[in-house]
N, C-alpha and C. Protein backbone atom coordinates (compact mmCIF):
# COMPACT_ATOMS: atom_id res chain seq x y z
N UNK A 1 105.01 102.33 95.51
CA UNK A 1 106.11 102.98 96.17
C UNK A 1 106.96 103.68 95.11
N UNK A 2 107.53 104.93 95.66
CA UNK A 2 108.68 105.45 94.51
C UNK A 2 109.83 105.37 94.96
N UNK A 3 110.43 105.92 94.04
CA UNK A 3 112.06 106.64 94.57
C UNK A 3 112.44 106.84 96.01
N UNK A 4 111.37 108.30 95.89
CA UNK A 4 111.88 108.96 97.52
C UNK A 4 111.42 107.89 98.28
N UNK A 5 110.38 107.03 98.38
CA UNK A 5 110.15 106.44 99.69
C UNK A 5 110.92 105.23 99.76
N UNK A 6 111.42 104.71 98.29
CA UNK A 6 111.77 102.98 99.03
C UNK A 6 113.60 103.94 99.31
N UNK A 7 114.11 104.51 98.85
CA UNK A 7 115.37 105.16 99.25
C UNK A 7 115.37 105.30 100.88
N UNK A 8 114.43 106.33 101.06
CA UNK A 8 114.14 106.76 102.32
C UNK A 8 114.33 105.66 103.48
N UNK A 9 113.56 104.58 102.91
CA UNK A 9 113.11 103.51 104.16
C UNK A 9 115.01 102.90 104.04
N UNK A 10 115.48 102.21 102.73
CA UNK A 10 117.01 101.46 102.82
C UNK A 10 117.95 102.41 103.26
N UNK A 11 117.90 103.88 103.23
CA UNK A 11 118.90 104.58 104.82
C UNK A 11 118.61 104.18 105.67
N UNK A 12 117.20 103.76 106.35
CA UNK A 12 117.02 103.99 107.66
C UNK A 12 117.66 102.36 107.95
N UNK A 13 117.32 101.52 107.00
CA UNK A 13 117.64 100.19 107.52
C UNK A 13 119.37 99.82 107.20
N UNK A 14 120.33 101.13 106.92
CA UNK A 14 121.79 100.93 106.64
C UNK A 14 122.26 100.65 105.36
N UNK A 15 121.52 100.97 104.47
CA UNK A 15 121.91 100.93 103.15
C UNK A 15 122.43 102.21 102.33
N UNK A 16 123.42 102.51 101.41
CA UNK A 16 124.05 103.61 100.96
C UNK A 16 124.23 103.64 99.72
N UNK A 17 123.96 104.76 99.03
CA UNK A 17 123.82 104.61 97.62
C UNK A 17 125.40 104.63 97.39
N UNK A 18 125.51 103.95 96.42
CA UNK A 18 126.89 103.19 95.97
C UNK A 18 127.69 104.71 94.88
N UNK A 19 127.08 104.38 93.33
CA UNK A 19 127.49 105.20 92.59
C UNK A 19 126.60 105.55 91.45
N UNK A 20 126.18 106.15 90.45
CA UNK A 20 125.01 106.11 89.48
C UNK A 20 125.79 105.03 88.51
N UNK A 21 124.27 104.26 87.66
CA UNK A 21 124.89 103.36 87.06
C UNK A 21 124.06 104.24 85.57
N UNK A 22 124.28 103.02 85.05
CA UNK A 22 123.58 103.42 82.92
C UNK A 22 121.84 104.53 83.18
N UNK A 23 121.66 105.13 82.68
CA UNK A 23 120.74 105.84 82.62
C UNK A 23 120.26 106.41 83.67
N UNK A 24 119.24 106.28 84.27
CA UNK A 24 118.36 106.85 85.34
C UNK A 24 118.78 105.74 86.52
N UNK A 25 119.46 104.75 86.45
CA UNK A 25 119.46 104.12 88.04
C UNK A 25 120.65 104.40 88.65
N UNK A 26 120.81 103.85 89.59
CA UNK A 26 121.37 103.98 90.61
C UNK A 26 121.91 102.48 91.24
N UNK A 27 123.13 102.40 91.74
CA UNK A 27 123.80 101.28 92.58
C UNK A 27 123.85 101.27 94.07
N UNK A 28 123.19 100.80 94.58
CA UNK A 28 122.81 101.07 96.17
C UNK A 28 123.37 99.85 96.84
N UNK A 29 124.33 100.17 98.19
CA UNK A 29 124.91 98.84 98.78
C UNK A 29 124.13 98.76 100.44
N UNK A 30 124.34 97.56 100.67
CA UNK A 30 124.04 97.12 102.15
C UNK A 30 125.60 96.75 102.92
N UNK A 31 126.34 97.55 103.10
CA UNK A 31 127.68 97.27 103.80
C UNK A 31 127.86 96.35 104.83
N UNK A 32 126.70 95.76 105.90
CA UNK A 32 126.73 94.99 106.82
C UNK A 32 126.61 93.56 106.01
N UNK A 33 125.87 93.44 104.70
CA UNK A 33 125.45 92.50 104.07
C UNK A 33 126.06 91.98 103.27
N UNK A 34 127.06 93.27 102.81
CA UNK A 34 128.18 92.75 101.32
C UNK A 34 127.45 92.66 100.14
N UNK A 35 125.95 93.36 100.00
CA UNK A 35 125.19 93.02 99.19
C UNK A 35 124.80 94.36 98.22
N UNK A 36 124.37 94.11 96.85
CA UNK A 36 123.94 95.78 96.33
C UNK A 36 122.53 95.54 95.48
N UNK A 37 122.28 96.43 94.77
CA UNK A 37 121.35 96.41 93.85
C UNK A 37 120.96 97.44 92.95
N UNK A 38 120.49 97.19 92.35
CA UNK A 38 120.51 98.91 91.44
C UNK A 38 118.91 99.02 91.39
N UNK A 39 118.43 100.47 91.69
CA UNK A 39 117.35 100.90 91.25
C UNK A 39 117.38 102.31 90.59
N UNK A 40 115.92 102.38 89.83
CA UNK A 40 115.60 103.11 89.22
C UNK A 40 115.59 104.52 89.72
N UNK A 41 116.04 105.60 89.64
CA UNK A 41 115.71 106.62 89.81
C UNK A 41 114.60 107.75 88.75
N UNK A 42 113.01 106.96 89.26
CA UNK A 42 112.28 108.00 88.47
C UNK A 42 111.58 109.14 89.56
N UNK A 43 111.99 109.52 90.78
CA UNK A 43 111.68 110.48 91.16
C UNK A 43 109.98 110.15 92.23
N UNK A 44 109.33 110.88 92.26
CA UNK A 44 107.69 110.68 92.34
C UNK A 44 107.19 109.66 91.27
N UNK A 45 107.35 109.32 90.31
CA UNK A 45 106.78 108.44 90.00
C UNK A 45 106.86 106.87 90.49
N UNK A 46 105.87 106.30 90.22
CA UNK A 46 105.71 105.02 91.19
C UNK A 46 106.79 104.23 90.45
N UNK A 47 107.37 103.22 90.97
CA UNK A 47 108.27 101.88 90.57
C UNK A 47 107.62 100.91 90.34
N UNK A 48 108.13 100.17 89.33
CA UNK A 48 107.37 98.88 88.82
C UNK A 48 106.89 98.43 90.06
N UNK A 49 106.08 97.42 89.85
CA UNK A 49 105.85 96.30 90.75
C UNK A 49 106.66 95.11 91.38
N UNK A 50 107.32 95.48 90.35
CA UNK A 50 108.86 93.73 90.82
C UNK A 50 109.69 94.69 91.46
N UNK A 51 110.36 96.07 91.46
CA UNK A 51 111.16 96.67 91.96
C UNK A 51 110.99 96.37 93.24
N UNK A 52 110.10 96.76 94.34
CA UNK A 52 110.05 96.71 95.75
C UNK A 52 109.94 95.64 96.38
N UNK A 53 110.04 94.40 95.45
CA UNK A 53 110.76 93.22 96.01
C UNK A 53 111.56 92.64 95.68
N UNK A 54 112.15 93.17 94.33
CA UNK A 54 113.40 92.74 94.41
C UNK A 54 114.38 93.05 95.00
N UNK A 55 114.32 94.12 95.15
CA UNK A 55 115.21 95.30 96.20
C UNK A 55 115.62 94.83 97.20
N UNK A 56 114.60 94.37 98.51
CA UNK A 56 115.29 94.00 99.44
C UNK A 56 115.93 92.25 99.34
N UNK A 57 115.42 91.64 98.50
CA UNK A 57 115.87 90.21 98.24
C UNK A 57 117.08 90.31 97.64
N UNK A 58 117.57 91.21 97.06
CA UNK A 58 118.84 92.04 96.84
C UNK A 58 120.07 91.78 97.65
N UNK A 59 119.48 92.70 98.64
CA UNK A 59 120.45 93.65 99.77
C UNK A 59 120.07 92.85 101.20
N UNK A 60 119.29 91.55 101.13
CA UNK A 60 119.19 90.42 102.07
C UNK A 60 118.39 91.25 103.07
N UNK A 61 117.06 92.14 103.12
CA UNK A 61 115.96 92.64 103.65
C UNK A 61 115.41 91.67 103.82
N UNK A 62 114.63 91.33 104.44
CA UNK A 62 112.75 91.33 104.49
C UNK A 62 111.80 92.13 104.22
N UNK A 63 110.91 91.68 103.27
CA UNK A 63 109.71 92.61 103.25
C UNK A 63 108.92 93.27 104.02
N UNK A 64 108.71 92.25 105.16
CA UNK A 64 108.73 93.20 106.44
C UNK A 64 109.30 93.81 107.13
N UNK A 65 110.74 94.24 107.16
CA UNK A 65 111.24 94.86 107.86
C UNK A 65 111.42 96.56 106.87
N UNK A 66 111.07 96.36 105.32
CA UNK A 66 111.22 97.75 104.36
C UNK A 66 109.58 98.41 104.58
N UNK A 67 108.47 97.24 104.96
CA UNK A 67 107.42 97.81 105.29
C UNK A 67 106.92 98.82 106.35
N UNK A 68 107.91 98.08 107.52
CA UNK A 68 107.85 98.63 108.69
C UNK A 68 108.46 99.84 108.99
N UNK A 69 109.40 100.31 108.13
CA UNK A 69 109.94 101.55 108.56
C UNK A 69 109.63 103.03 107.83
């Protein structure tokens, strides 16, 4: 998964990018959740492997519910 898509899917599920943080990431909040997380902004390129689950364990997702959308 990259950038554009795991972004894409945490709008749809109510999540809002916060503010840019140190380098290339980004601070992204879940406002219903009180929760945030920061990811990487590398664009098309793919995201680690730990990124797309840490993300929603973050911002109090399910993996199935960032899969599903």
């Amino acid at each position: 998964m990259n950038y554009r898509e795991l972004t894409r899917k945490l709008r749809v599920l109510g999540c809002e990018f916060d503010r840019q943080a140190k380098g290339d990431h980004e601070i992204w909040i879940r406002p219903t959740a009180g929760a945030r997380t920061t990811i990487p902004n590398w664009g098309s390129t793919d995201l680690r492997t730990g990124a797309p689950g840490a993300v929603p364990r973050d911002l109090g997702i399910t993996r199935i519910e960032l899969d599903h959308t």
